[in-house]
Protein backbone atom coordinates (compact mmCIF):
# COMPACT_ATOMS: atom_id res chain seq x y z
CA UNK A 1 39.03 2.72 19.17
CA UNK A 2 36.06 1.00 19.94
CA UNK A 3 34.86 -2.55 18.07
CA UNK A 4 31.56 -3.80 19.13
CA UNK A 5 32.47 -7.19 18.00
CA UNK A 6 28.20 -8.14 18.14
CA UNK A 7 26.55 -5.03 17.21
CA UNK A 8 23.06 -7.36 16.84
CA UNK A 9 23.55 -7.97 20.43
CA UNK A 10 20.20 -6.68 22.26
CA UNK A 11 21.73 -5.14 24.83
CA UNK A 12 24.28 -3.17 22.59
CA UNK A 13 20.92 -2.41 21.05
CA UNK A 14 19.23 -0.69 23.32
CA UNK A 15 21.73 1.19 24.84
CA UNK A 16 22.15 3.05 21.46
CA UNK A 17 18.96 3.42 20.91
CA UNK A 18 18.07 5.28 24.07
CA UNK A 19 17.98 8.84 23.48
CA UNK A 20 19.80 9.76 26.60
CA UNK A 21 22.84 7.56 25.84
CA UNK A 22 23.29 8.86 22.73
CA UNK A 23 23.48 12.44 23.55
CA UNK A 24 26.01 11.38 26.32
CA UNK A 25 28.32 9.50 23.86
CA UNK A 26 27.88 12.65 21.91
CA UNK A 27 28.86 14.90 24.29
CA UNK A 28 31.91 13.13 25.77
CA UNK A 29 33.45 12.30 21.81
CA UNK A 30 36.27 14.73 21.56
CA UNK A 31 36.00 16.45 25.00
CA UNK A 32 35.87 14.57 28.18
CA UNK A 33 33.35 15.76 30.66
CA UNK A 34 32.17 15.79 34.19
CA UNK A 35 28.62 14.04 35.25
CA UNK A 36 27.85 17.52 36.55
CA UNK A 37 28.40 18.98 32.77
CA UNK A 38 26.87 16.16 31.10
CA UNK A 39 23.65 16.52 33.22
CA UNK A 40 23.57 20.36 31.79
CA UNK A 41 24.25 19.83 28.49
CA UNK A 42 21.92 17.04 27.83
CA UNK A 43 19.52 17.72 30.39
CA UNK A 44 19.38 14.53 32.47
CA UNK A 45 18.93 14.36 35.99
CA UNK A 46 22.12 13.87 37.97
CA UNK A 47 20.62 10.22 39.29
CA UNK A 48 20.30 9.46 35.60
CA UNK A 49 22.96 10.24 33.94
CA UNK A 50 25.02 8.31 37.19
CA UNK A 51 23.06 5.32 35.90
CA UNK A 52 23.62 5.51 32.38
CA UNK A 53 26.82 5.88 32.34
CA UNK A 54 27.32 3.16 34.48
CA UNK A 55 25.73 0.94 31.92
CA UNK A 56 27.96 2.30 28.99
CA UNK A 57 31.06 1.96 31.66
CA UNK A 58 29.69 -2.09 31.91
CA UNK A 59 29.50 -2.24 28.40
CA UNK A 60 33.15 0.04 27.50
CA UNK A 61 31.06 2.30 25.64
CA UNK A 62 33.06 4.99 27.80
CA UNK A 63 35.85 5.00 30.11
CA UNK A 64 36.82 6.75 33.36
CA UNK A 65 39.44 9.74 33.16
CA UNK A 66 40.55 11.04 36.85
CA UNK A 67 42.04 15.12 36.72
CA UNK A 68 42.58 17.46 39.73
CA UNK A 69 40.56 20.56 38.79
CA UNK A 70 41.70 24.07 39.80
CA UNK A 71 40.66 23.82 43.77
CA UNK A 72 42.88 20.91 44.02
CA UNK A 73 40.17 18.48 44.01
CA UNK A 74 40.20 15.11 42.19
CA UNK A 75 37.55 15.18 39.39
CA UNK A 76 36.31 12.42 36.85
CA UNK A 77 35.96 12.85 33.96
CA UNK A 78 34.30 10.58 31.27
CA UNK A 79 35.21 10.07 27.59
CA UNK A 80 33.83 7.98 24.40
CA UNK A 81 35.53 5.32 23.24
CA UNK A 82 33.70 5.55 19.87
CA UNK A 83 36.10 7.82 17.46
CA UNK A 84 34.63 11.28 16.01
CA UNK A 85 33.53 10.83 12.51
CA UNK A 86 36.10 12.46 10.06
CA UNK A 87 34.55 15.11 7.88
CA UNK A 88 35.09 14.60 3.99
């Protein structure tokens, strides 16, 4: 899915390397998710985790998925563009 065509790039760098990032890119790999569920399962603040993924959004580390949940309401949702690792 995803090709980071300059992985040495420094920016590409330090997004990965940041903690947060990570466990968002985790989180949203096979099951897309709403900022309100990825603020609860990785324990980021809500102004956070808006800015984060922002800056994987900038960088198409993720990508935007819009659903109407169960009241009707449109939701996003956000999913990895990095493929799940396939168990041997």
């Amino acid at each position: 899915m995803l090709e980071i065509t300059d992985e040495k790039d420094p920016e590409i760098q330090n997004l990965l390397a940041d903690s947060a990032n990570r466990a968002i890119l985790q989180a949203i790999m096979a099951i897309p998710k709403s900022t309100s569920q990825l603020c609860i399962e990785c324990n980021i603040p809500t102004s956070t985790a808006y800015r984060k993924m922002q800056k994987l959004a900038e960088h198409k580390m993720i990508r935007k998925i819009g659903t109407i949940n169960e009241s009707g309401k449109r939701e996003i949702l956000y999913r990895s563009n990095f493929c799940p690792e396939k168990t041997k």
